[in-house]
Protein backbone atom coordinates (compact mmCIF):
# COMPACT_ATOMS: atom_id res chain seq x y z
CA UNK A 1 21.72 -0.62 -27.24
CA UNK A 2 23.97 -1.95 -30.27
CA UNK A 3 26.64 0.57 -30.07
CA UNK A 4 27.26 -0.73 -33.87
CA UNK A 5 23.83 0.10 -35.02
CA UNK A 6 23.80 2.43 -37.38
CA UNK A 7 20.78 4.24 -35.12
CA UNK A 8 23.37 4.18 -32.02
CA UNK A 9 24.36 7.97 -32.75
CA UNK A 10 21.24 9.13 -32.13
CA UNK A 11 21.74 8.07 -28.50
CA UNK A 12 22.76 10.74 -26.62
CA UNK A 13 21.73 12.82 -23.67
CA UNK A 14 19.38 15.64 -24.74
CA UNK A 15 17.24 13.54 -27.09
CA UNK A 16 13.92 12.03 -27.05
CA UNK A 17 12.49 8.77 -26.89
CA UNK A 18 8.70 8.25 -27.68
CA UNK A 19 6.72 5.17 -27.68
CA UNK A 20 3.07 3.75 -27.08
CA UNK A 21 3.14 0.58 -24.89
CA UNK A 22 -0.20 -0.73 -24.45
CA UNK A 23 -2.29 2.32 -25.51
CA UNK A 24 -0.58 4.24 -23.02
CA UNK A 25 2.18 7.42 -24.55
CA UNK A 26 5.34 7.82 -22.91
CA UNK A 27 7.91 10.53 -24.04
CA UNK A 28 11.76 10.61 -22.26
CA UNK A 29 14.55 12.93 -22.07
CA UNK A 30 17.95 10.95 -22.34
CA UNK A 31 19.98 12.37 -19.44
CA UNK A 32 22.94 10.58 -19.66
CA UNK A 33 24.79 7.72 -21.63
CA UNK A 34 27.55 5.13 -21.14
CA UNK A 35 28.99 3.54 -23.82
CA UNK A 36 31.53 1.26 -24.35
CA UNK A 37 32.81 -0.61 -27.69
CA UNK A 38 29.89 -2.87 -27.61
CA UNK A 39 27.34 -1.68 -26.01
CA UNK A 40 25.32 1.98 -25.26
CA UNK A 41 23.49 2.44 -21.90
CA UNK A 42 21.24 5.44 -21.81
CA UNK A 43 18.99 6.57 -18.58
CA UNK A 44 16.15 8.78 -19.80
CA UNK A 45 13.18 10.44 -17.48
CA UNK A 46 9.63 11.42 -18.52
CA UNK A 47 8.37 14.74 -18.07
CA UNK A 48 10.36 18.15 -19.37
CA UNK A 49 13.46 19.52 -18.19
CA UNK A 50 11.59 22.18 -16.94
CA UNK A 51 9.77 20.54 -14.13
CA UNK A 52 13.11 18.39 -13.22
CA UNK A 53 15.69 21.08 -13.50
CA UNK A 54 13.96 24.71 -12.93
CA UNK A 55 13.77 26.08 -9.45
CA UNK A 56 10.52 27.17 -7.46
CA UNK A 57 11.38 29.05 -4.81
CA UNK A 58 9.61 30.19 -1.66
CA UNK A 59 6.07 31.41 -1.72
CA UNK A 60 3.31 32.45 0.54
CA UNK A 61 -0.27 32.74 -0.64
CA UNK A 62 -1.79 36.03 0.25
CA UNK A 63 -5.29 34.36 0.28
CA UNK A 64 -6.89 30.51 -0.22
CA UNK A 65 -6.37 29.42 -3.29
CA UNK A 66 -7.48 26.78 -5.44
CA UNK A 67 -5.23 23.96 -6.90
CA UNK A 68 -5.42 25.44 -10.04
CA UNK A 69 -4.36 29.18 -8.94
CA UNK A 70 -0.88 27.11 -7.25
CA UNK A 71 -0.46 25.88 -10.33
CA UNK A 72 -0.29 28.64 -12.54
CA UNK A 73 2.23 30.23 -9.95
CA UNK A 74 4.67 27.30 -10.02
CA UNK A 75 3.80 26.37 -13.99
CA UNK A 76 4.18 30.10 -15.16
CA UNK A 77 5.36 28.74 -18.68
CA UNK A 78 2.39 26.46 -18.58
CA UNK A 79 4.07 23.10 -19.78
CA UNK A 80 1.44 21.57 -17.89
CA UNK A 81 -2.22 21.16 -19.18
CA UNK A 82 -4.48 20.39 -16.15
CA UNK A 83 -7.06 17.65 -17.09
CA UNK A 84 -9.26 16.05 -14.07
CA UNK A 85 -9.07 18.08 -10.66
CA UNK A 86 -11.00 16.01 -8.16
CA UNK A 87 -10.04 19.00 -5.47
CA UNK A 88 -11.60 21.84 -7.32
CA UNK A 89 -13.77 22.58 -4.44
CA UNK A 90 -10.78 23.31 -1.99
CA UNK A 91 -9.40 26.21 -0.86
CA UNK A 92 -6.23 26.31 1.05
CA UNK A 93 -4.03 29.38 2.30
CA UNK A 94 -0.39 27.89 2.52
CA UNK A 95 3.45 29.11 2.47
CA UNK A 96 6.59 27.30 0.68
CA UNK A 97 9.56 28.64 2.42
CA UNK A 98 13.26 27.25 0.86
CA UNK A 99 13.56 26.71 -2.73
CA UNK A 100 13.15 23.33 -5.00
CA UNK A 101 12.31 22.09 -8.47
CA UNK A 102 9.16 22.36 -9.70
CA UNK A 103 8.07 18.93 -9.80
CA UNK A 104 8.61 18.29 -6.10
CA UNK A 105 6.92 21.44 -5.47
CA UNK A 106 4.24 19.88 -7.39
CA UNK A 107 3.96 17.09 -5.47
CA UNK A 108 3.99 19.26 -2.47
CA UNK A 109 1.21 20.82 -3.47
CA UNK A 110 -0.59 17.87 -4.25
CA UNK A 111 -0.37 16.53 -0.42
CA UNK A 112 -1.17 20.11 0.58
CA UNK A 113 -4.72 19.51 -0.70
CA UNK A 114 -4.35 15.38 -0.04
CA UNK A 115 -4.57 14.71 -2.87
CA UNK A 116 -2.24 12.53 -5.63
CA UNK A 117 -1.16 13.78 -9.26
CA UNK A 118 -0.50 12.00 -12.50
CA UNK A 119 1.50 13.01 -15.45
CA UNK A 120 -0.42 11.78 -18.76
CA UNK A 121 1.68 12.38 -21.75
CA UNK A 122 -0.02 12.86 -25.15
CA UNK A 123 1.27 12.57 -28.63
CA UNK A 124 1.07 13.52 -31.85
CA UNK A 125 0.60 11.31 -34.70
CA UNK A 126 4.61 11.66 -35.67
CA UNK A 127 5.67 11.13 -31.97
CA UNK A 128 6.41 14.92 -31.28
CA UNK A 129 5.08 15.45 -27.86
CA UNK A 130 1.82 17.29 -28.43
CA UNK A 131 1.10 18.28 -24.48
CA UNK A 132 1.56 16.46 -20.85
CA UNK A 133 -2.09 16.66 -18.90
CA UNK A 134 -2.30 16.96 -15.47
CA UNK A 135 -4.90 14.30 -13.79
CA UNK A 136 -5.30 15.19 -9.75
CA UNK A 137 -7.10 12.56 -7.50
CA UNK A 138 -8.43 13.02 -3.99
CA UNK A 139 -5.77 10.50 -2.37
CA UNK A 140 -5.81 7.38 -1.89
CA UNK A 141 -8.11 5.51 0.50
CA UNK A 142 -10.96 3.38 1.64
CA UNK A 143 -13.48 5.50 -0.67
CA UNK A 144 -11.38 7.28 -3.04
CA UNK A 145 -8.59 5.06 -5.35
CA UNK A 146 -6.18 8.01 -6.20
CA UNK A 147 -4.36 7.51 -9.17
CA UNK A 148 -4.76 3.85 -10.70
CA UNK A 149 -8.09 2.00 -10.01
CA UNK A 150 -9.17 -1.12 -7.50
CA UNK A 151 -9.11 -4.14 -9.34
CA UNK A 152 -12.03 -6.24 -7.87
CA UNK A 153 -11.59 -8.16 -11.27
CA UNK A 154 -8.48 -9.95 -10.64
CA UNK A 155 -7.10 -11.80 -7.14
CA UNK A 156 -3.14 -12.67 -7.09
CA UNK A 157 -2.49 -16.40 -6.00
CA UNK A 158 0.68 -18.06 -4.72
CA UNK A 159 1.68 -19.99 -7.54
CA UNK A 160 0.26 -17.82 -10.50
CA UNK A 161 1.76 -15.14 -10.44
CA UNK A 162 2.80 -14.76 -6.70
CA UNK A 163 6.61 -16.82 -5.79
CA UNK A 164 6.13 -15.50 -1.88
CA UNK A 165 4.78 -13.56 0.45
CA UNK A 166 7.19 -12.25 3.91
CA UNK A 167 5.61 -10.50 6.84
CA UNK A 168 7.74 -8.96 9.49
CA UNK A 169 6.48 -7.47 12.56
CA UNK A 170 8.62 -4.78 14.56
CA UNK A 171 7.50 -2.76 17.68
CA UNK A 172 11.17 -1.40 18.55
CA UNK A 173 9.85 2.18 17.67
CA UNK A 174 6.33 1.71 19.29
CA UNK A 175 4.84 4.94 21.27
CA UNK A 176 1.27 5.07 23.23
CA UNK A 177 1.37 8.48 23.83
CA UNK A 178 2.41 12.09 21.90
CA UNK A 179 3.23 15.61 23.00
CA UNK A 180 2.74 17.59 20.00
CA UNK A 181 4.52 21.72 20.11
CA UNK A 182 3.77 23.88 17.83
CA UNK A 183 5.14 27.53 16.88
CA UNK A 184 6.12 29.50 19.00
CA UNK A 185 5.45 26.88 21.94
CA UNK A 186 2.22 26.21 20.92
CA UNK A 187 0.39 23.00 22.36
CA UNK A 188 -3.08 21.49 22.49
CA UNK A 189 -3.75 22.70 26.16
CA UNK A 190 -6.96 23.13 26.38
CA UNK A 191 -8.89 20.96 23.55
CA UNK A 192 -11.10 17.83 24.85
CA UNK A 193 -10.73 15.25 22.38
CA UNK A 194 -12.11 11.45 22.25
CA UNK A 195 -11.85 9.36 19.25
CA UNK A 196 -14.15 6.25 19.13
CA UNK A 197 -13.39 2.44 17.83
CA UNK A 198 -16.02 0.72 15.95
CA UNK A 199 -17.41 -0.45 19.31
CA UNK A 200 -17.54 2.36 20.61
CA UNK A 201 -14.49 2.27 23.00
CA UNK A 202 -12.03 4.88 23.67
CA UNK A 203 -9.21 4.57 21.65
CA UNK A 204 -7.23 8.21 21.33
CA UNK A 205 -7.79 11.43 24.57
CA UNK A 206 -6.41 14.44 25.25
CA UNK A 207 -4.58 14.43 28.50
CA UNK A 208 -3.37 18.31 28.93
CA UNK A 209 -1.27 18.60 26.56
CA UNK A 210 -0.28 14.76 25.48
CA UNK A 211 -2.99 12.84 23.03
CA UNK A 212 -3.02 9.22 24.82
CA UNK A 213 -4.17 5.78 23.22
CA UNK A 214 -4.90 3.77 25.67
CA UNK A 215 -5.45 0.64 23.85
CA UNK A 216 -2.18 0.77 22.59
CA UNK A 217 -1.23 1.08 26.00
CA UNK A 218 -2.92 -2.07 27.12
CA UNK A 219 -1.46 -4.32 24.35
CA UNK A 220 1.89 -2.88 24.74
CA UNK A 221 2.73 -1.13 28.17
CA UNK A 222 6.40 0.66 29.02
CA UNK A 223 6.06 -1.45 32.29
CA UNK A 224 4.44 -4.12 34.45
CA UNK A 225 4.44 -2.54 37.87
CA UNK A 226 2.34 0.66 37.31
CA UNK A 227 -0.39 -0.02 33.85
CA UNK A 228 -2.33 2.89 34.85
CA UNK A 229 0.83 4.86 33.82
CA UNK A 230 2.37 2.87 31.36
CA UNK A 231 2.89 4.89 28.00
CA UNK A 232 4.81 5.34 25.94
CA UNK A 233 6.09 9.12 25.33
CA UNK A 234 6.93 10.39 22.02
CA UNK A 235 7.65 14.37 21.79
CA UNK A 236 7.32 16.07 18.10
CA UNK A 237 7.45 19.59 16.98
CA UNK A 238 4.77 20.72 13.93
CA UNK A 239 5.09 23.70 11.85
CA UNK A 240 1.66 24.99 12.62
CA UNK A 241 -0.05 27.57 14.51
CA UNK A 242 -3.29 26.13 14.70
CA UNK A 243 -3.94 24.32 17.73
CA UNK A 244 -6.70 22.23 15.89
CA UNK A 245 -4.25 21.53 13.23
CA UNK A 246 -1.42 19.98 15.83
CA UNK A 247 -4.40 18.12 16.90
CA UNK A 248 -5.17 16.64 13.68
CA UNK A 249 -1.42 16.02 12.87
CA UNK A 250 -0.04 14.38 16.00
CA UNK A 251 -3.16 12.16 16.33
CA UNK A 252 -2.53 11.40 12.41
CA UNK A 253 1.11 10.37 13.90
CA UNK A 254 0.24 8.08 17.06
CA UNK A 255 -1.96 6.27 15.31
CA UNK A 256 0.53 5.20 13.06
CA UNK A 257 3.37 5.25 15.92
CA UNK A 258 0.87 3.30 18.24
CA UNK A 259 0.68 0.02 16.06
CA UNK A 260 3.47 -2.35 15.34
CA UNK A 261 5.42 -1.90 12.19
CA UNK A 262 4.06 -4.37 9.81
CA UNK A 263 5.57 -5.01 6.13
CA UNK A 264 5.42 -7.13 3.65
CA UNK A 265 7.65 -8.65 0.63
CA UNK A 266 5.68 -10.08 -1.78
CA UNK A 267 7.62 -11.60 -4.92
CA UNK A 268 6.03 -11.63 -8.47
CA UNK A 269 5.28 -9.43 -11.94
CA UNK A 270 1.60 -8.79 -12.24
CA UNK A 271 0.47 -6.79 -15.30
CA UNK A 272 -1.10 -4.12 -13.71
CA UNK A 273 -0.69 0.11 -13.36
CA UNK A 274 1.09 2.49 -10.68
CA UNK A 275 -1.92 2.98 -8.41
CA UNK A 276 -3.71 0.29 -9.25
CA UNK A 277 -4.73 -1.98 -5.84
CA UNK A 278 -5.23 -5.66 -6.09
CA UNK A 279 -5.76 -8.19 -3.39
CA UNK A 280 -3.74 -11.37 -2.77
CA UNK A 281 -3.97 -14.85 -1.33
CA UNK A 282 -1.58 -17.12 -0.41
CA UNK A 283 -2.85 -20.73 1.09
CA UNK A 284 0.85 -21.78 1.86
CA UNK A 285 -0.19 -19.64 5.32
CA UNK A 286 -2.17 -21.13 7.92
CA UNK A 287 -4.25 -19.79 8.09
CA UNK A 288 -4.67 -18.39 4.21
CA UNK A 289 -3.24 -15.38 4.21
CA UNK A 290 -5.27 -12.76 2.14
CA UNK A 291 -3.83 -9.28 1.74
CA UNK A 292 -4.82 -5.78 -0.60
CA UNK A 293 -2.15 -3.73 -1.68
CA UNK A 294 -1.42 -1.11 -4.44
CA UNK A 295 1.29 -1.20 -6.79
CA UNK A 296 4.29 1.37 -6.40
CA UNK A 297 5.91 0.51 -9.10
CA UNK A 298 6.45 -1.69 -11.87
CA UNK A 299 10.24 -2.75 -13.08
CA UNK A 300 9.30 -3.79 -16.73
CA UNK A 301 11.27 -5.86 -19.54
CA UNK A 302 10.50 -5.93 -23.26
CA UNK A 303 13.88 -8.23 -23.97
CA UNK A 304 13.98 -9.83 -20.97
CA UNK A 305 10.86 -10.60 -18.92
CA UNK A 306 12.36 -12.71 -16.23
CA UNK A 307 13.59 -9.36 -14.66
CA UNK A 308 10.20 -7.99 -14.54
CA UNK A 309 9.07 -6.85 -10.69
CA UNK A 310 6.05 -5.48 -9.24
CA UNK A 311 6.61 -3.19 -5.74
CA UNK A 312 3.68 -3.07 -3.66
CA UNK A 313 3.03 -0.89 -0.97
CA UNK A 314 -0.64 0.36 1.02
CA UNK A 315 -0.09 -3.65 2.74
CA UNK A 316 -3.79 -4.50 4.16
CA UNK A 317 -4.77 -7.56 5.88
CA UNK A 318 -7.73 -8.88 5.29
CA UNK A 319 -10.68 -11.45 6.65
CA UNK A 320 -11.95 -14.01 4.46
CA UNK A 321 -15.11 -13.21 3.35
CA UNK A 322 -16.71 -16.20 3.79
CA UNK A 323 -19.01 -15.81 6.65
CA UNK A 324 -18.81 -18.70 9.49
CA UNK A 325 -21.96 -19.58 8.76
CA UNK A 326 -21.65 -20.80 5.19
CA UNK A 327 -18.48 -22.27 6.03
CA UNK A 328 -20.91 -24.21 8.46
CA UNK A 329 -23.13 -25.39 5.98
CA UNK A 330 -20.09 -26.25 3.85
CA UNK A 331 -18.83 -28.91 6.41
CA UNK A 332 -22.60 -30.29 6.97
CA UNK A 333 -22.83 -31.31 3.55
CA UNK A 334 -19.27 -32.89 3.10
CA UNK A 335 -20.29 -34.89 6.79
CA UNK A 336 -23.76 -35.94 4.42
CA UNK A 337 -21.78 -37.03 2.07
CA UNK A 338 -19.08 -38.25 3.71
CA UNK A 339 -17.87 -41.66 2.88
CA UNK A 340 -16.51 -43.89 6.01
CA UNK A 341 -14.18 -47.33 5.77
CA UNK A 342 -15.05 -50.07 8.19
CA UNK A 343 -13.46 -53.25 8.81
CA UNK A 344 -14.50 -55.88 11.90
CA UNK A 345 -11.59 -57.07 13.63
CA UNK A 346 -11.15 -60.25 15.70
CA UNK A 347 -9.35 -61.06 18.64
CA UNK A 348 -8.73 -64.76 17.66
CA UNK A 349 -8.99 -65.68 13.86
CA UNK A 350 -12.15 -66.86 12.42
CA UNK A 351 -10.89 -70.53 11.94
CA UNK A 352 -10.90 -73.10 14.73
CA UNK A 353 -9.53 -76.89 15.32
CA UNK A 354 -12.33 -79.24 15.05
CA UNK A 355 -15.00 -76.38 15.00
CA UNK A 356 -14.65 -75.52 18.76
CA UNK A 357 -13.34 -72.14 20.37
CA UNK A 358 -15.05 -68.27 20.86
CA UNK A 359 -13.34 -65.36 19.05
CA UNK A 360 -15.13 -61.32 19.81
CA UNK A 361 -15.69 -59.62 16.64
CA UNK A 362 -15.62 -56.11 16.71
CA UNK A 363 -16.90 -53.57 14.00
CA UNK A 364 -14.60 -50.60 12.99
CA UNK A 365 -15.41 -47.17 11.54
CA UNK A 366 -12.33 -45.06 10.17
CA UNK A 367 -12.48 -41.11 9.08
CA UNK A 368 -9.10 -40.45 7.56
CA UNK A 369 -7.41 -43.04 9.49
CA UNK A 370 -9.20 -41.64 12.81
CA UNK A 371 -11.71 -44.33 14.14
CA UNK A 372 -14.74 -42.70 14.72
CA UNK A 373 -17.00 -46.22 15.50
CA UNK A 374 -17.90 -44.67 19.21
CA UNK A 375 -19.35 -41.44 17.86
């Protein structure tokens, strides 16, 4: 900001800011300043300084309780107005030991009952802030779109939009196999678990008390000499004292520790929301790399949109969807229609002294440069 605009005193921390950008509300808390002769640079957060700066501290439900119920408890001054609750039907007995603000506590809460929250903010006609709603979504994933919203309508190309695309691969940190402990020594002794591919292949067991992934195993084994034995080990203690529950959690853990790390960079602005997920395609790759992913966050500019960013994370790779088949049919009718140069060729000119010599004449057929006269 200006700092010689007359309007330049009013920035200071402890005011407000309120603004609609694109029929969306936003209302910030200036938190602190830094200004110099010219020039006034201000930070400012959404939400109130209640959630940022007040304390929750531990808590133990005495029963299972509903998202709402948790609420109340850690919103006891109700600055929150809860608006769509996609996990009313849960029920969950859980404890909060240590203490924290209320807005991570929040968000603790929300992954209690997997589940994603949103802060709407909603104002009045004079730009006082009227109340902030609460939206919860069942999280993210193949069936559910948590907060934002897939965007079947619009693909991002290289070129419009998209600068680049990295990929990086690592499998330094790689483990086939976990042994999961729970309180008090607790371990999954005892359970007989097998989880399934989609062909019907083993692909996670219990072994005593380690879950195994034996696929893993086969693509990347600790050694050459003995395969039958070659995992990977990983150890990891859960707070938990249900064995089904350490169950769920360490296989929830090798099956992310059993696959390569794979990341992406993708460079671009994209005028889309937190949330949202969009898929990509770049045909610099070969093959043509097509990807989904879901914005993180946006970096936005009103004064200068050069500086604009999206961050994506959520990286999928995808197939093309264009079957083999039609690609198939694609390639018969460009053959059909194909069109061929030919040339004849002679081995010794066409013109002879006094009419008399022999030349061989032979006919030529070119596809892109490639002669094709012997297919």
């Amino acid at each position: 900001v200006n700092a010689k605009h007359p309007d330049a005193q009013h920035i200071k921390a402890g005011n407000k800011v309120a603004f609609t950008y694109k029929g969306k509300s936003y209302y910030l808390n200036i938190v602190n300043t830094d200004k110099t002769e010219q020039t006034i640079t201000a930070t400012a957060w959404s939400l109130s300084f209640e959630l940022i700066n007040e304390d929750a501290g531990e808590y133990k439900a005495g029963k299972a309780m509903s998202f709402e119920e948790y609420l109340t408890v850690f919103d006891a001054e109700r600055t929150l107005k809860l608006g769509l609750n996609e996990v009313s039907d849960k029920r969950i007995t859980n404890e909060w030991t240590g203490t924290t603000s209320v807005l991570k506590r929040l968000f603790s809460l929300a992954n209690v009952f997997s589940a994603e929250i949103e802060f709407e903010t909603v104002l009045n006609r004079d730009y006082s802030l009227k109340e902030i709603v609460l939206n919860v979504y069942r999280k993210h994933s193949d069936t559910d779109s948590g907060v934002g919203e897939y965007r079947n309508d619009i693909v991002l190309r290289y070129g419009k939009g998209i600068t680049g695309i990295r990929k990086t691969t690592d499998a330094e940190k790689l483990y086939t196999c976990i042994q999961p402990t729970g309180k008090d020594g607790l371990t999954i002794n005892g359970l007989d678990k097998k989880e399934y591919d989609e062909n019907g292949n083993i692909e996670y067991f219990t072994d005593g008390a380690i879950i195994r992934a034996p696929q893993a195993r086969d693509r990347f084994p600790s050694n050459i000499v003995n395969k039958a034995d070659a995992y990977i080990l990983m150890r990891k203690e859960y707070d938990t004292d249900s064995k089904d529950k350490l169950y769920s959690m360490a296989l929830s853990d090798l099956k992310t520790a059993s696959e390569p790390v794979v990341t992406y960079e993708v460079d671009g602005y994209f005028d889309t929301n937190i949330g949202d997920t969009v898929r990509m395609q770049d045909q610099e790759w070969t093959p043509v790399l097509y990807l989904q992913a879901r914005v993180s966050e946006q970096i936005r500019s009103l004064t200068n949109p050069k500086t604009a960013k999206t961050v994506f994370t959520n990286y999928k790779e995808l197939t093309s969807e264009i079957s083999d088949s039609l690609l198939q049919r694609m390639q018969d009718l460009i053959n059909k229609n194909k069109v061929y140069t030919c040339s004849i060729s002679t081995n010794n000119g066409i013109i002879f002294k006094n009419g008399i010599g022999s030349t061989t004449l032979t006919a030529c057929a070119y596809d892109n440069g490639v002669d094709v006269a012997d297919k």
